[in-house]
N, C-alpha and C. Protein backbone atom coordinates (compact mmCIF):
# COMPACT_ATOMS: atom_id res chain seq x y z
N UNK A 1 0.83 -1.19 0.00
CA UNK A 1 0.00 0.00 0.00
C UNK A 1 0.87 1.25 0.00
N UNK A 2 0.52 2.02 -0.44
CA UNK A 2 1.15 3.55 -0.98
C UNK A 2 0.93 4.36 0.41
N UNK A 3 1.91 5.20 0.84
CA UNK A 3 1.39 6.33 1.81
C UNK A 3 0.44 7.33 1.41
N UNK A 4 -0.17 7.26 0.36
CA UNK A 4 -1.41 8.35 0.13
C UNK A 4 -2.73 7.48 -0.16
N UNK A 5 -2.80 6.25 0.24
CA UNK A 5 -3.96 5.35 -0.05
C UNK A 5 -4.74 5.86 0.96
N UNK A 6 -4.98 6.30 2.44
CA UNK A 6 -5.63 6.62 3.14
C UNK A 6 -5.35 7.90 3.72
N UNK A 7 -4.29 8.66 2.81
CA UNK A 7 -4.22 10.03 3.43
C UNK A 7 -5.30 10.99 2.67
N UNK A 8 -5.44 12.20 4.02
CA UNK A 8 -6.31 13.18 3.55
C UNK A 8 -5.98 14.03 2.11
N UNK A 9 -4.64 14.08 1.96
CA UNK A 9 -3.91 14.49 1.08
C UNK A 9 -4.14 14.03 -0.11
N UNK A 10 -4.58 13.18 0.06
CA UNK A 10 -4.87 11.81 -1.71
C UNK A 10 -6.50 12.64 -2.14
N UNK A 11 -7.31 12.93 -0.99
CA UNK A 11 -8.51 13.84 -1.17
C UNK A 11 -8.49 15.19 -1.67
N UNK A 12 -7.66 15.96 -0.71
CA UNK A 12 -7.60 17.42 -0.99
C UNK A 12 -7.05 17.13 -2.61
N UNK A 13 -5.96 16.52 -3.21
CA UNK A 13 -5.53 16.61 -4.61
C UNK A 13 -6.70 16.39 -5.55
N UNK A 14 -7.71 15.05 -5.33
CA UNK A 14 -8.57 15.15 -5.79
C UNK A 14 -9.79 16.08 -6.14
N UNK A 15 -9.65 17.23 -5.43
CA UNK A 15 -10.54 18.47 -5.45
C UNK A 15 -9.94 18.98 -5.68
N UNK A 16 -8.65 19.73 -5.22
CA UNK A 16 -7.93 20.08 -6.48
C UNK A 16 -8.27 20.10 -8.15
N UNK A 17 -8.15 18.35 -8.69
CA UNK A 17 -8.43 18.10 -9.64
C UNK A 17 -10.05 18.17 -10.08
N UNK A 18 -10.32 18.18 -9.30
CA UNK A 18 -11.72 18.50 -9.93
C UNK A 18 -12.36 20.15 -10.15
N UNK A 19 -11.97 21.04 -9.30
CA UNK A 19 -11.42 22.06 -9.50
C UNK A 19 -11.00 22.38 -10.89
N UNK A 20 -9.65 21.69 -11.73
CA UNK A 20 -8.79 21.83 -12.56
C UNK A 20 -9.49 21.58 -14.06
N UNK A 21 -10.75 20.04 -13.33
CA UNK A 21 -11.62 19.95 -14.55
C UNK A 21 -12.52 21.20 -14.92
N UNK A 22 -13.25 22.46 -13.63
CA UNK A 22 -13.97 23.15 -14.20
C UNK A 22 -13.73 24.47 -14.97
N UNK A 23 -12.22 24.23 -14.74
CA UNK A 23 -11.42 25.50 -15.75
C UNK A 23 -10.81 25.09 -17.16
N UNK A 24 -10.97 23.75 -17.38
CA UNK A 24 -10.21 22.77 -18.89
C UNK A 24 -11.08 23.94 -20.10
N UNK A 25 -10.69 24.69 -20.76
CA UNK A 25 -11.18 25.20 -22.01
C UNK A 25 -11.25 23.99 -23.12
N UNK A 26 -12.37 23.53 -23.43
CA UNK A 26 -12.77 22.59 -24.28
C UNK A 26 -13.44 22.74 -25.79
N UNK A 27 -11.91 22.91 -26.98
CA UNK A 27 -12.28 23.16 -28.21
C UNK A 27 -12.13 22.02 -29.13
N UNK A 28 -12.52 22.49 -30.27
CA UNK A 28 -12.95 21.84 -31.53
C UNK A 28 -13.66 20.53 -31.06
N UNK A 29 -12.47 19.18 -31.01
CA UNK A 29 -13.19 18.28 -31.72
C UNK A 29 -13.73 17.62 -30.13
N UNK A 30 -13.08 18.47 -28.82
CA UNK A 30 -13.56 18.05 -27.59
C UNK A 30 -14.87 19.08 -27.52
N UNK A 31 -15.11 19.87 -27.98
CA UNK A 31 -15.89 20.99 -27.38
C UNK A 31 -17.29 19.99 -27.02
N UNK A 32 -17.94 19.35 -27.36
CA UNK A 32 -19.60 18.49 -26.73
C UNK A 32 -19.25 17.96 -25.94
N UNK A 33 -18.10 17.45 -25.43
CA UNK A 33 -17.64 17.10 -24.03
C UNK A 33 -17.80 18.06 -23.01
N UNK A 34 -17.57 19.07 -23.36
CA UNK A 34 -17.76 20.16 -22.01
C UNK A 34 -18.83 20.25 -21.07
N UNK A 35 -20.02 19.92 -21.58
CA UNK A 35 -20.55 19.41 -20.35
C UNK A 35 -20.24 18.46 -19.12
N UNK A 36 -19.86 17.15 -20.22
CA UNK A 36 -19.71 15.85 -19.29
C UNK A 36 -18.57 16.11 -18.29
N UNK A 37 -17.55 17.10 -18.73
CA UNK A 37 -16.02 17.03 -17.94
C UNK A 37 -16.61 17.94 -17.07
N UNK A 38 -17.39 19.00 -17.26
CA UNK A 38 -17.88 20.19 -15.89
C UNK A 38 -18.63 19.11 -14.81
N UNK A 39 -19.49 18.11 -15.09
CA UNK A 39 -19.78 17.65 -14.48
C UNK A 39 -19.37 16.57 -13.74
N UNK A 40 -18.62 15.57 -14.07
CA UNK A 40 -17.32 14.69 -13.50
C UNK A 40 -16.83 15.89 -12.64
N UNK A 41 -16.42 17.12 -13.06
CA UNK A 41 -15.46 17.73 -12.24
C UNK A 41 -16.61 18.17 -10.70
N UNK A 42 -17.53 18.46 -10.95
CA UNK A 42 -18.67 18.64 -10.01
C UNK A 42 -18.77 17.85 -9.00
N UNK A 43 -18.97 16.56 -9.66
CA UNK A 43 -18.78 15.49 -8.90
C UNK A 43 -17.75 15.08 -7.89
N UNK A 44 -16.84 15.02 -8.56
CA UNK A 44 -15.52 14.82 -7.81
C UNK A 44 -15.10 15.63 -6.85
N UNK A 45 -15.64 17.17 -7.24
CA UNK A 45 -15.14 18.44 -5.70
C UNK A 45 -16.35 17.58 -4.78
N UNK A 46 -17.92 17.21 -4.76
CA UNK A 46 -18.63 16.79 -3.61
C UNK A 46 -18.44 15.75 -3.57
N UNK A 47 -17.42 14.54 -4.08
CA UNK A 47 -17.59 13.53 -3.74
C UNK A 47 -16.15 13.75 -2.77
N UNK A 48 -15.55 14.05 -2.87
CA UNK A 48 -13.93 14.05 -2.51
C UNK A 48 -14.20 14.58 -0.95
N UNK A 49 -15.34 16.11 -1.23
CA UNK A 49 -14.88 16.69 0.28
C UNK A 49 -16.05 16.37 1.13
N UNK A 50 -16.93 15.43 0.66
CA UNK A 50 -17.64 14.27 1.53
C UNK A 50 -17.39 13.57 2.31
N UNK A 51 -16.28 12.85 1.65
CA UNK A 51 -15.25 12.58 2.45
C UNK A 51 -14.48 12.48 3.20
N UNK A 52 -13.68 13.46 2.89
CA UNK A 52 -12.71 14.45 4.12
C UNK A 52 -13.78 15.31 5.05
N UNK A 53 -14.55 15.01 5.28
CA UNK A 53 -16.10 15.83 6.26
C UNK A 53 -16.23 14.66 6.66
N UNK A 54 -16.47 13.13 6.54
CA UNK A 54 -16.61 12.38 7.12
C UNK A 54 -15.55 11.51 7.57
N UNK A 55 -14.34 11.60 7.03
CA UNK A 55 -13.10 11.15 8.24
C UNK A 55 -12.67 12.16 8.99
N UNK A 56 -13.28 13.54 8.74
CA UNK A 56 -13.07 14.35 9.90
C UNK A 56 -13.74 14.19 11.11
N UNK A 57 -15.15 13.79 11.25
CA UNK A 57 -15.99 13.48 12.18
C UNK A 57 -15.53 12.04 12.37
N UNK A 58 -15.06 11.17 12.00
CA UNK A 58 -14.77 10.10 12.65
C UNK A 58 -13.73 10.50 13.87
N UNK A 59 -12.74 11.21 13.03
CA UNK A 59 -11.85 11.45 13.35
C UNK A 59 -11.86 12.09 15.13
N UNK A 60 -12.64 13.13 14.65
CA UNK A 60 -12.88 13.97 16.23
C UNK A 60 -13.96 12.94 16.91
N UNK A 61 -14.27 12.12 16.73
CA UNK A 61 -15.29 11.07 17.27
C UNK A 61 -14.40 9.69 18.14
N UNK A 62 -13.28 9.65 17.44
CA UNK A 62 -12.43 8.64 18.04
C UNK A 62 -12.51 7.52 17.25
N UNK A 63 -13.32 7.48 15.77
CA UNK A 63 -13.29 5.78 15.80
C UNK A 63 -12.29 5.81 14.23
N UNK A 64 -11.45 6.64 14.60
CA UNK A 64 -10.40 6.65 13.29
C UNK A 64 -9.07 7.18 13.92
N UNK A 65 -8.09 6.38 13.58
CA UNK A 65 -6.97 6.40 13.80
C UNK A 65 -6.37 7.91 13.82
């Protein structure tokens, strides 16, 4: 196992990147994609810091390392 398999850090990058998807300028032969990538990227900022909100409350809860 990798040291970023369960770090918070492997999350925050992921919002980051999803972030990164809602600024991608999407031309010519990508341009009808631009929806789908705004939305993956949508996804990924609330799925990511869902996340990190819920190993935070574990966290201050005690039942996480």
């Amino acid at each position: 196992m990798s040291v970023l398999d369960r770090s918070p850090f492997l999350y925050l990058f992921c919002i980051i990147a999803g972030f990164a998807l809602l600024r991608v300028p999407l031309t010519g032969f990508f341009a009808p994609l631009s929806p789908l990538v705004v939305l993956i990227g949508i996804l990924a900022i609330l799925l990511f810091s869902l996340v990190l909100i819920i190993q935070g409350l574990l966290s201050l809860a005690g039942k996480r390392r």
